[in-house]
C-alpha atoms as a PDB file:
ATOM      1  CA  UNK A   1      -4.242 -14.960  86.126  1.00  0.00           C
ATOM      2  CA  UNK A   2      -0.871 -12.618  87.029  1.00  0.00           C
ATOM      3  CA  UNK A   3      -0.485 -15.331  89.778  1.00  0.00           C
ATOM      4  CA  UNK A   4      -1.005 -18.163  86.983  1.00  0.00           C
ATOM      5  CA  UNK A   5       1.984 -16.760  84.518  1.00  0.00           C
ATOM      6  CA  UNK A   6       4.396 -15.787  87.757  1.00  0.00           C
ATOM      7  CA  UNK A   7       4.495 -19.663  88.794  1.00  0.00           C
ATOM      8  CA  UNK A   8       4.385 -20.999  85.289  1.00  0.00           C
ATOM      9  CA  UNK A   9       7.675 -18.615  84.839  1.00  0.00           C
ATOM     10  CA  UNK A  10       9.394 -19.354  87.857  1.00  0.00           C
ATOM     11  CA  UNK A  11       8.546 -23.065  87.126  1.00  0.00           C
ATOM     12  CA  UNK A  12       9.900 -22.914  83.631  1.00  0.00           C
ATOM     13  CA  UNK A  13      13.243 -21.121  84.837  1.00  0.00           C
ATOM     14  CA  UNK A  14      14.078 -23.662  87.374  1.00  0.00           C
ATOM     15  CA  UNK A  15      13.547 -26.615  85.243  1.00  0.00           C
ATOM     16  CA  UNK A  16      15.706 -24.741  82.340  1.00  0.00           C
ATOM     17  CA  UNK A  17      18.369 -24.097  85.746  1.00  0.00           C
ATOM     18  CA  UNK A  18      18.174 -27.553  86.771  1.00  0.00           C
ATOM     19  CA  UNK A  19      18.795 -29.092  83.079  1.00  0.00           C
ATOM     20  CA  UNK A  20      20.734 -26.779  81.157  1.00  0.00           C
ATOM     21  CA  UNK A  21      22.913 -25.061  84.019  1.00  0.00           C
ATOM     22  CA  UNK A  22      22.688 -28.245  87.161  1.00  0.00           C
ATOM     23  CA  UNK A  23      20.988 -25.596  89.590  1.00  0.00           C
ATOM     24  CA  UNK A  24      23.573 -22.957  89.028  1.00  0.00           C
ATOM     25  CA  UNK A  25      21.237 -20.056  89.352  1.00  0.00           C
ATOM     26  CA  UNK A  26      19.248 -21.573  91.961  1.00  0.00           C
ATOM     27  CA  UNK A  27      22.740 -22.537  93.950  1.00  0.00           C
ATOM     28  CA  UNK A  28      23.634 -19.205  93.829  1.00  0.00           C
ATOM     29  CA  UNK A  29      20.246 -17.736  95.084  1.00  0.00           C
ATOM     30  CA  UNK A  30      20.291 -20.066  98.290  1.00  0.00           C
ATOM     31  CA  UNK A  31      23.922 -18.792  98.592  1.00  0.00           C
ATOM     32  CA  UNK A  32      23.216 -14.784  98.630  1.00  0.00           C
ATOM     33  CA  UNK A  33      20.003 -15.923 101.052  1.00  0.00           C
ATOM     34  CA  UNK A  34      22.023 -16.969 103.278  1.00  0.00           C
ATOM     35  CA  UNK A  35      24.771 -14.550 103.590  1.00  0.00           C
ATOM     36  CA  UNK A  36      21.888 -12.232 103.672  1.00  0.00           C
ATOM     37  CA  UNK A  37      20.160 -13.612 106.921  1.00  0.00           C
ATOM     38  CA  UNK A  38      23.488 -14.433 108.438  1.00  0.00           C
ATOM     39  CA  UNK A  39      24.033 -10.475 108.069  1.00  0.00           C
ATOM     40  CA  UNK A  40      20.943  -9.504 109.429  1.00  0.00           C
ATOM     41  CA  UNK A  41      21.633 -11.511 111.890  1.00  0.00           C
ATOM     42  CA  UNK A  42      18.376 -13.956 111.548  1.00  0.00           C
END
């Protein structure tokens, strides 16, 4: 059931990103992803 509400959530906050904000949020996650793994070195 955790598992249930944790999807529903992260569903719910990336269809409020995408409509309200245009992927802002989720833009800038992909962004500090990937200057993590470039710094790792991945």
């Amino acid at each position: 059931m955790r598992y249930v509400i944790g999807i529903c959530l992260v569903t719910g906050f990336l269809i409020w990103d995408g409509y309200s904000n245009n992927g802002h949020y989720l833009d800038l996650a992909f962004r500090q992803l990937r200057y993590v793994l470039n710094w790792i070195g991945v």
